[in-house]
PDB file of N, CA and C in Angstrom:
ATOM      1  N   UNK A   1       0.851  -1.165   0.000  1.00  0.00           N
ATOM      2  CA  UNK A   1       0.000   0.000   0.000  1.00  0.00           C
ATOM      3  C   UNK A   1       0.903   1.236   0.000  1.00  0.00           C
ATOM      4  N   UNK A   2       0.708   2.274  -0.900  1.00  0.00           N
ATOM      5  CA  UNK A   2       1.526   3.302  -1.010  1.00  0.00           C
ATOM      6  C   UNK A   2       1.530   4.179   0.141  1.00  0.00           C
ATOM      7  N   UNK A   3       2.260   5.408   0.291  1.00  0.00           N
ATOM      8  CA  UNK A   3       1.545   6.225   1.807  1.00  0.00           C
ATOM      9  C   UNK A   3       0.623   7.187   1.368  1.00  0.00           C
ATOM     10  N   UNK A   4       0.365   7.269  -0.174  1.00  0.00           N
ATOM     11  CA  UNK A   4      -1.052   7.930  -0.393  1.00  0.00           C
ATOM     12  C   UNK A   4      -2.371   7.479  -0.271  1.00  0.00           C
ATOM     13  N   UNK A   5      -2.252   5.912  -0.242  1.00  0.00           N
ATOM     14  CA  UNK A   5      -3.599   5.022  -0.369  1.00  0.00           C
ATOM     15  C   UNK A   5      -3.363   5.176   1.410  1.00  0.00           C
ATOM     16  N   UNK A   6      -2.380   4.515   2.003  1.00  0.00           N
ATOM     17  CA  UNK A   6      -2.687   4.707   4.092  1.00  0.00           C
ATOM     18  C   UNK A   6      -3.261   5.694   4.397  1.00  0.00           C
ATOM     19  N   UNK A   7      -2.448   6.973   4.001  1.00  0.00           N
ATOM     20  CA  UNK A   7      -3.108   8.256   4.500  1.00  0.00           C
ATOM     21  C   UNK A   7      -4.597   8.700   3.997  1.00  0.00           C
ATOM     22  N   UNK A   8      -4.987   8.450   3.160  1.00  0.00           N
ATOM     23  CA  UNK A   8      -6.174   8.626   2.381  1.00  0.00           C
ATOM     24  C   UNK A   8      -7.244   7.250   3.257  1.00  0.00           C
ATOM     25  N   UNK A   9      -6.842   6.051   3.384  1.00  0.00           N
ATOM     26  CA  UNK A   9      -7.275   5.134   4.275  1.00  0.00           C
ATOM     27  C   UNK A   9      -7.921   5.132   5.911  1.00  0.00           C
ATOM     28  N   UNK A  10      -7.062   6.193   6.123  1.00  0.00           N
ATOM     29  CA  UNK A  10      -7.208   6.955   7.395  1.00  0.00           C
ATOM     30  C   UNK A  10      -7.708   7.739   7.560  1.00  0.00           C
ATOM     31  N   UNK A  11      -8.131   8.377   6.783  1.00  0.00           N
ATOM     32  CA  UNK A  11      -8.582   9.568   7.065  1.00  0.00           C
ATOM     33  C   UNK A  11      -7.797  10.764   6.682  1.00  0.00           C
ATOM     34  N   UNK A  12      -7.346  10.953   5.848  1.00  0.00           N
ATOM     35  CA  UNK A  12      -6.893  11.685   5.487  1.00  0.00           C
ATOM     36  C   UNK A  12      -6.862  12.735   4.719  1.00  0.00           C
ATOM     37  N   UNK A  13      -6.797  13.933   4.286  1.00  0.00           N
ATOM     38  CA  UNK A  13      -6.873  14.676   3.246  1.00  0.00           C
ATOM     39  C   UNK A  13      -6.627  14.348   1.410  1.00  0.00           C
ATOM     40  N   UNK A  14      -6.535  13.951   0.438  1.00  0.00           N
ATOM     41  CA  UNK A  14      -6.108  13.018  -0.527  1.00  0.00           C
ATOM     42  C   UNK A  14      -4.958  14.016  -1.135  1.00  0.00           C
ATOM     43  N   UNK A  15      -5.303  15.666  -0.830  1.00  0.00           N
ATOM     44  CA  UNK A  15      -4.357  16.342  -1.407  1.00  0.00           C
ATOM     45  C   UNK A  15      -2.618  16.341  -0.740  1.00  0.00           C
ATOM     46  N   UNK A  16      -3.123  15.667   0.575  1.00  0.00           N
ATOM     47  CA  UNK A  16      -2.080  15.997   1.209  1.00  0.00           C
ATOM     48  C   UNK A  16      -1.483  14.521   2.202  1.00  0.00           C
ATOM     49  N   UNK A  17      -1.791  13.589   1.879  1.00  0.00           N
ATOM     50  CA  UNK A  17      -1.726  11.958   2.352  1.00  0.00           C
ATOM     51  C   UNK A  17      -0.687  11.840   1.903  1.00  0.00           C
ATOM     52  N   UNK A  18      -0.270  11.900   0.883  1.00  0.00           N
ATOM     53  CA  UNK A  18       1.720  11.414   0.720  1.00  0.00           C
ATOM     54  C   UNK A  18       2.639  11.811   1.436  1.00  0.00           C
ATOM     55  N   UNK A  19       1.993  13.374   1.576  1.00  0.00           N
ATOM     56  CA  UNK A  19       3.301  14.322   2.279  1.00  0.00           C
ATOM     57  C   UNK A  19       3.345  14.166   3.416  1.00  0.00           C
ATOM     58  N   UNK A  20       1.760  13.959   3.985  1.00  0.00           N
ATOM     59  CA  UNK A  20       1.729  13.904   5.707  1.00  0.00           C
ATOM     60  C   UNK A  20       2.289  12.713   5.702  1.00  0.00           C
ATOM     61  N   UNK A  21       2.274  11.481   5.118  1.00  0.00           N
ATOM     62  CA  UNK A  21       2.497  10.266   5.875  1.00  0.00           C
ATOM     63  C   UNK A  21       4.317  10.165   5.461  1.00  0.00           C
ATOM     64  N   UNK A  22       4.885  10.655   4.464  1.00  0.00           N
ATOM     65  CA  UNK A  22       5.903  10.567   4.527  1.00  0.00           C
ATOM     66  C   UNK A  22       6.871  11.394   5.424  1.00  0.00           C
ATOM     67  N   UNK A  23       6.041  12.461   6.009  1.00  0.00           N
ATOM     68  CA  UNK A  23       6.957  13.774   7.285  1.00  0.00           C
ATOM     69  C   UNK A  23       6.584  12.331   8.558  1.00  0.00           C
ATOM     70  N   UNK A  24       5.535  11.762   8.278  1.00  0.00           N
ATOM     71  CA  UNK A  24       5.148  10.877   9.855  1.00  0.00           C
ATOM     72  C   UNK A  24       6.193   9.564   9.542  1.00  0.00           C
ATOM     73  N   UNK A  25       6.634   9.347   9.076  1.00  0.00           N
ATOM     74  CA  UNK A  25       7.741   8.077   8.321  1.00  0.00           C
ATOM     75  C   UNK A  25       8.879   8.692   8.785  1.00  0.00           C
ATOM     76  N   UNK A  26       9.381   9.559   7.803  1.00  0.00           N
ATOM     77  CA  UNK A  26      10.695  10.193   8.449  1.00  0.00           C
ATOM     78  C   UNK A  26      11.030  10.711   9.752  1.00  0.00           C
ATOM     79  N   UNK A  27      10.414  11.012  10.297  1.00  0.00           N
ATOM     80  CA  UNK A  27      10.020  11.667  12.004  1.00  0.00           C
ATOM     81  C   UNK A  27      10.184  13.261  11.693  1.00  0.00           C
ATOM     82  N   UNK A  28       9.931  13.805  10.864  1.00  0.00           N
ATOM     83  CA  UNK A  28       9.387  15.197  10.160  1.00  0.00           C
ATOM     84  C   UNK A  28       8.750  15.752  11.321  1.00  0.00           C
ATOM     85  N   UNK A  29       7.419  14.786  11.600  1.00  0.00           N
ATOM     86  CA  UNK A  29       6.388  15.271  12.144  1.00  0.00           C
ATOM     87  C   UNK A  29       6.161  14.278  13.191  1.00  0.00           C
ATOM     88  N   UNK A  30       5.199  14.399  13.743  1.00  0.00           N
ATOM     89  CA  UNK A  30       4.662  12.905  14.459  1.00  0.00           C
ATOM     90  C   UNK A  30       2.671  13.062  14.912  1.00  0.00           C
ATOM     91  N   UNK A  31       2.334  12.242  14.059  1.00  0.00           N
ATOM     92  CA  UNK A  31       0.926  11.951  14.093  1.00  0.00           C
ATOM     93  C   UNK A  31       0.390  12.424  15.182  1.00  0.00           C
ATOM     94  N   UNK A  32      -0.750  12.705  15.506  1.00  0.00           N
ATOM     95  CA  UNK A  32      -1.764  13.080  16.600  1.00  0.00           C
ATOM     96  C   UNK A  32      -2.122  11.433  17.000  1.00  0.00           C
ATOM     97  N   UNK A  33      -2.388  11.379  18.622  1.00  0.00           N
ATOM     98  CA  UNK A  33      -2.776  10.173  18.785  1.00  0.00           C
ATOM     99  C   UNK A  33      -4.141   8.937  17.634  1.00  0.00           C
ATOM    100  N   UNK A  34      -4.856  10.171  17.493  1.00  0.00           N
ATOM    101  CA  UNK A  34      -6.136   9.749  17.122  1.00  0.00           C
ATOM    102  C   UNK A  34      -6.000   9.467  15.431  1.00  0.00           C
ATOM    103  N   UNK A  35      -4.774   9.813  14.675  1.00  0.00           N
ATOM    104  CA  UNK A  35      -4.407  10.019  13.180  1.00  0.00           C
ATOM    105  C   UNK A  35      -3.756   8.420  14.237  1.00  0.00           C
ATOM    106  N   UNK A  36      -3.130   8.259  14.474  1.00  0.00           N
ATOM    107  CA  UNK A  36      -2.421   6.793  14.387  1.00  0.00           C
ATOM    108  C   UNK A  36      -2.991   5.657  15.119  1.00  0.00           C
ATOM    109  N   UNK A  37      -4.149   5.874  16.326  1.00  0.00           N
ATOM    110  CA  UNK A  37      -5.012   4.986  16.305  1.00  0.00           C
ATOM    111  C   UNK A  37      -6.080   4.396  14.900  1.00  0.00           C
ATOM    112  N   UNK A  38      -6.046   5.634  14.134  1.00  0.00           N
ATOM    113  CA  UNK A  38      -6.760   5.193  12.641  1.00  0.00           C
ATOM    114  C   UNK A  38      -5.837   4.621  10.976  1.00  0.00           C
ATOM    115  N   UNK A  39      -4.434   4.879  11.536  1.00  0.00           N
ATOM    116  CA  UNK A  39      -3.235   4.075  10.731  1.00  0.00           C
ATOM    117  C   UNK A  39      -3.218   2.697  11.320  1.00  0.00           C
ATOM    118  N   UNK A  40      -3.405   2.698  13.256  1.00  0.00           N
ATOM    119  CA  UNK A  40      -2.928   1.002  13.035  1.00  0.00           C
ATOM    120  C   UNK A  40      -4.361   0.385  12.772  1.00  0.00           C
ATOM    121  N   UNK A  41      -5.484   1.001  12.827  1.00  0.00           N
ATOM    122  CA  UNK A  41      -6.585   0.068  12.368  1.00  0.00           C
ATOM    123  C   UNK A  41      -6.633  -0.715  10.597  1.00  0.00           C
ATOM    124  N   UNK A  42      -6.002   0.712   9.914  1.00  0.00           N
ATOM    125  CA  UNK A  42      -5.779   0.193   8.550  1.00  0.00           C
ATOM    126  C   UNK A  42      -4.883  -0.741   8.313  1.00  0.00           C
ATOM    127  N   UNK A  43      -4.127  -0.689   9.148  1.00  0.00           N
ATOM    128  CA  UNK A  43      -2.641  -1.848   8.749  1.00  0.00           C
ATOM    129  C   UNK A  43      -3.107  -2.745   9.655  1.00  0.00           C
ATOM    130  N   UNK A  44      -3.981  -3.231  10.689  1.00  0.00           N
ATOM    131  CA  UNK A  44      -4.481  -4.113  11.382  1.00  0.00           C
ATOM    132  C   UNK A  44      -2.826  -4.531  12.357  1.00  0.00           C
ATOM    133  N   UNK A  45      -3.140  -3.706  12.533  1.00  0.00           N
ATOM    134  CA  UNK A  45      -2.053  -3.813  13.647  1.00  0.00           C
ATOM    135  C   UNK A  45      -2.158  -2.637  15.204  1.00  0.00           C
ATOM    136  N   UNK A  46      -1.979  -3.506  16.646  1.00  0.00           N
ATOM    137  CA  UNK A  46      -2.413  -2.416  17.461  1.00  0.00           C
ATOM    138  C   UNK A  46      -1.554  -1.407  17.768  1.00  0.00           C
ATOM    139  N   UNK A  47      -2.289  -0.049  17.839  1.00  0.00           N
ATOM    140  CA  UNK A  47      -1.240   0.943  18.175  1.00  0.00           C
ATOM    141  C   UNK A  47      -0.147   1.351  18.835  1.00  0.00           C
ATOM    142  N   UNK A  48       0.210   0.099  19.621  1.00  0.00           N
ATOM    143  CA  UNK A  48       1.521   0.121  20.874  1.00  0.00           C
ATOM    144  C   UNK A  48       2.760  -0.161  19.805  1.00  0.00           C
ATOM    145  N   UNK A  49       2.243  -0.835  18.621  1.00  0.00           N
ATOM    146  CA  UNK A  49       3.024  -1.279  17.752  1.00  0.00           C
ATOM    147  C   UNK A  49       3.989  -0.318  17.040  1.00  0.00           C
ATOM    148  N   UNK A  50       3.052   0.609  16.707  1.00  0.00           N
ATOM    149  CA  UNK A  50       3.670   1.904  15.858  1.00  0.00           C
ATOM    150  C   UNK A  50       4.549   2.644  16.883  1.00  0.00           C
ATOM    151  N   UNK A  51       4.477   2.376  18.207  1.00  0.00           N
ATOM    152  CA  UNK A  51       5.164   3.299  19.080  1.00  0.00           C
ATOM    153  C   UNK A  51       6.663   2.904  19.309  1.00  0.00           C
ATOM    154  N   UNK A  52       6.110   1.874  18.989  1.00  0.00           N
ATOM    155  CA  UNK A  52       7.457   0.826  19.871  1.00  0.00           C
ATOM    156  C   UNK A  52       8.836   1.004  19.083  1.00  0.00           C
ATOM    157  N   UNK A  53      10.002   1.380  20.000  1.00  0.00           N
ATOM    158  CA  UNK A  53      11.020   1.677  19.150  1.00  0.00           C
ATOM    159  C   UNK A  53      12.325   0.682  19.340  1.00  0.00           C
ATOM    160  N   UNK A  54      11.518  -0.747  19.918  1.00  0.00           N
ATOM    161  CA  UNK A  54      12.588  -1.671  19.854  1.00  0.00           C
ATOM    162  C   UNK A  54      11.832  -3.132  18.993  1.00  0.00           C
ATOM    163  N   UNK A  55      13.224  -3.048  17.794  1.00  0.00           N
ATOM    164  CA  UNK A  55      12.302  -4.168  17.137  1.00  0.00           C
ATOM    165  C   UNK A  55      11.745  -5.107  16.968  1.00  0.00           C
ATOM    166  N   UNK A  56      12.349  -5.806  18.325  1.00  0.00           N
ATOM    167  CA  UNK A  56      11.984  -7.512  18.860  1.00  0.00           C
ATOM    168  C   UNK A  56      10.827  -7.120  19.874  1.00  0.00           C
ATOM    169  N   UNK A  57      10.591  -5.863  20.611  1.00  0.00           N
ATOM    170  CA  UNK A  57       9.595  -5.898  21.494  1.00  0.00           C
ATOM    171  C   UNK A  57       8.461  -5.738  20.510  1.00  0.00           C
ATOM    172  N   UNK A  58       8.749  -5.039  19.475  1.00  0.00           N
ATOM    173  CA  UNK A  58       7.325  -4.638  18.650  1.00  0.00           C
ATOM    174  C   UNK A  58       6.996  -6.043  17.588  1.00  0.00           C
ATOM    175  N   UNK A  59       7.648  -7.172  17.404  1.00  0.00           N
ATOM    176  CA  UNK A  59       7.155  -7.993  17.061  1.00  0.00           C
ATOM    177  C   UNK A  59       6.538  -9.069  17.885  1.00  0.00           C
ATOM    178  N   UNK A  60       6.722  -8.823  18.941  1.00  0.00           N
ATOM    179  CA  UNK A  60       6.260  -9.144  20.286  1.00  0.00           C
ATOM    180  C   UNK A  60       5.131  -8.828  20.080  1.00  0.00           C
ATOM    181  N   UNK A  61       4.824  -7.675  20.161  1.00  0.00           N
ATOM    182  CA  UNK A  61       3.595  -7.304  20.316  1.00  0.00           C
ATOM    183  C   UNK A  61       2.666  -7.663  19.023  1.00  0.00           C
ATOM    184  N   UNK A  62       3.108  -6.950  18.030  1.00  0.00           N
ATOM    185  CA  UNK A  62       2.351  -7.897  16.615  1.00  0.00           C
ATOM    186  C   UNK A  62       1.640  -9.041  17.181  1.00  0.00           C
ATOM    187  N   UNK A  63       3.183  -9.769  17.183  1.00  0.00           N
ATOM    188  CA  UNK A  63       2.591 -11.830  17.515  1.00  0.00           C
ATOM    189  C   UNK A  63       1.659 -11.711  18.712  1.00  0.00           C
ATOM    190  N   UNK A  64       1.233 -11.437  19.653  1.00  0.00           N
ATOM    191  CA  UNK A  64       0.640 -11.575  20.520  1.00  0.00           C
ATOM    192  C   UNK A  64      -0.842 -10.811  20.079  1.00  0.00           C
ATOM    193  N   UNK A  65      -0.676  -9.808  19.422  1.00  0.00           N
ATOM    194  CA  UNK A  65      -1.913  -8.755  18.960  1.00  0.00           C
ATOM    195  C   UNK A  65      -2.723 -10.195  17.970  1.00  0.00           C
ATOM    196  N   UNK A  66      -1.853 -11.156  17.223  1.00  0.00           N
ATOM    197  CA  UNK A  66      -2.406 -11.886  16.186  1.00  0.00           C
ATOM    198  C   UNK A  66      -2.726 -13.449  16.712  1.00  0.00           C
ATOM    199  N   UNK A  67      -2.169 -13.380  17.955  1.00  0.00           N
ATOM    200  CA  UNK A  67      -2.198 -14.949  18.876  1.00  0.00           C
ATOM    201  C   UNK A  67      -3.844 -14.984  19.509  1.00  0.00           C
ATOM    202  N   UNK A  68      -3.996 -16.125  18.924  1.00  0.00           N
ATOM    203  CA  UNK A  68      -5.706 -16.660  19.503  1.00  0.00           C
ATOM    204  C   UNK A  68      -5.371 -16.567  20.932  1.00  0.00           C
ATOM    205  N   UNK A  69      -6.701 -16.939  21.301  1.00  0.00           N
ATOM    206  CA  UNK A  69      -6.679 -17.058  23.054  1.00  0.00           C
ATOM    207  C   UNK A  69      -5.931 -17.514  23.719  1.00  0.00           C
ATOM    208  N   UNK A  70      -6.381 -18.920  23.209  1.00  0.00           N
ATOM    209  CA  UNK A  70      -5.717 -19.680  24.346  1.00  0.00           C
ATOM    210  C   UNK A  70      -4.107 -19.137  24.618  1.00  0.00           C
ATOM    211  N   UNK A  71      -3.510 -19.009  23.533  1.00  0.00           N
ATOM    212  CA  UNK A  71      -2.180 -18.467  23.351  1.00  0.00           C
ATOM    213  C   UNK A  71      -1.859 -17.441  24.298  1.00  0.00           C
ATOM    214  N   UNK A  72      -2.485 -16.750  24.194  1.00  0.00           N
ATOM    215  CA  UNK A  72      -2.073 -15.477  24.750  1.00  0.00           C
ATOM    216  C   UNK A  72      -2.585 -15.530  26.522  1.00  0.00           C
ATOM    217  N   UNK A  73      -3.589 -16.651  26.715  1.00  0.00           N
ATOM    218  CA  UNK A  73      -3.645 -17.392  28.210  1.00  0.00           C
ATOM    219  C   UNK A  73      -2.146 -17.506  28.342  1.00  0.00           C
ATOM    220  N   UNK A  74      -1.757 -18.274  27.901  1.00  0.00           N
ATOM    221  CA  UNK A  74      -0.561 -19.076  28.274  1.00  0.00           C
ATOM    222  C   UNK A  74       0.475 -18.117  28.634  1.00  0.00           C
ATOM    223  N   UNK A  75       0.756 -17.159  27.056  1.00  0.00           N
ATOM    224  CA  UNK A  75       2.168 -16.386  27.511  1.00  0.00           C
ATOM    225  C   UNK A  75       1.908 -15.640  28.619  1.00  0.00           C
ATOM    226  N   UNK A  76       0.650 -14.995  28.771  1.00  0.00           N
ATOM    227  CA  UNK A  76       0.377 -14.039  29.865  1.00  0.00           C
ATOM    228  C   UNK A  76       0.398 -15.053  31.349  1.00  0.00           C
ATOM    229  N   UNK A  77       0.550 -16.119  31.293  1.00  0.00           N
ATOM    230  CA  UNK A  77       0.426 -17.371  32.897  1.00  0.00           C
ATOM    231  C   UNK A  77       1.760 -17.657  32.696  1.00  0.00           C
ATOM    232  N   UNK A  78       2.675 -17.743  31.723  1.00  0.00           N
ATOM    233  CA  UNK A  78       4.429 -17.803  31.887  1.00  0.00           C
ATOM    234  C   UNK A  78       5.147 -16.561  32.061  1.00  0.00           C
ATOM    235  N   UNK A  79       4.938 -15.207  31.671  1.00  0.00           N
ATOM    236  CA  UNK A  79       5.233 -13.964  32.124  1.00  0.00           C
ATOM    237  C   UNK A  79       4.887 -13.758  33.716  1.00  0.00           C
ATOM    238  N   UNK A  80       3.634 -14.455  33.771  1.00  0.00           N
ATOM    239  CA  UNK A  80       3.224 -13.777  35.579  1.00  0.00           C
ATOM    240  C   UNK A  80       3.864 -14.477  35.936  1.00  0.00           C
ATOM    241  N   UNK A  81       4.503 -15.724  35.693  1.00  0.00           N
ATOM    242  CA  UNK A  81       5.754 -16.426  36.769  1.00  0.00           C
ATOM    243  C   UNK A  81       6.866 -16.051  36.663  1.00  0.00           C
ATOM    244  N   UNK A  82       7.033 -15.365  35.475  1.00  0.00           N
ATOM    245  CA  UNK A  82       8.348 -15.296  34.986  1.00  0.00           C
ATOM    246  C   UNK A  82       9.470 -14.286  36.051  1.00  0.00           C
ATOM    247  N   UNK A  83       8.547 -13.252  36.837  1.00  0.00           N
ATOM    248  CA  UNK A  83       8.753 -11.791  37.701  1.00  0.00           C
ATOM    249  C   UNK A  83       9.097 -12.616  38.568  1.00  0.00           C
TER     250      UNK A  83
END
């Protein structure tokens, strides 16, 4: 998906979706909470994701955002022992 189709996806202006999403890419700028709660809905991904600035924690989070239940029972009952 280009960053004119995301930004336009989101909510965005169409005149101005390339530029905003490429200043929000580069760290130009940085999104309003509520502009990137409506980016990670389009990319189906949850918003802790986009924040996250370490790359193994944020695939962490992905995998767990995409882990069925029971799964995410489990890691969350091996983390609470883990402390």
């Amino acid at each position: 998906m280009s960053q004119r189709a995301l930004g336009i996806a989101a909510g965005l202006d169409p005149s101005v979706a390339s530029t905003r999403m490429n200043r929000y890419e580069v760290g130009v700028h940085a999104p309003a909470y509520s502009i990137s709660c409506r980016l990670a809905e389009v990319l189906e991904v949850p918003v802790a994701y986009l924040y996250c600035d370490d790359d193994e924690l944020a695939e962490f989070i992905l995998s767990f955002h995409r882990a069925g239940t029971k799964v995410r029972r489990e890691v969350k009952k091996l983390l609470g022992s883990a402390g």
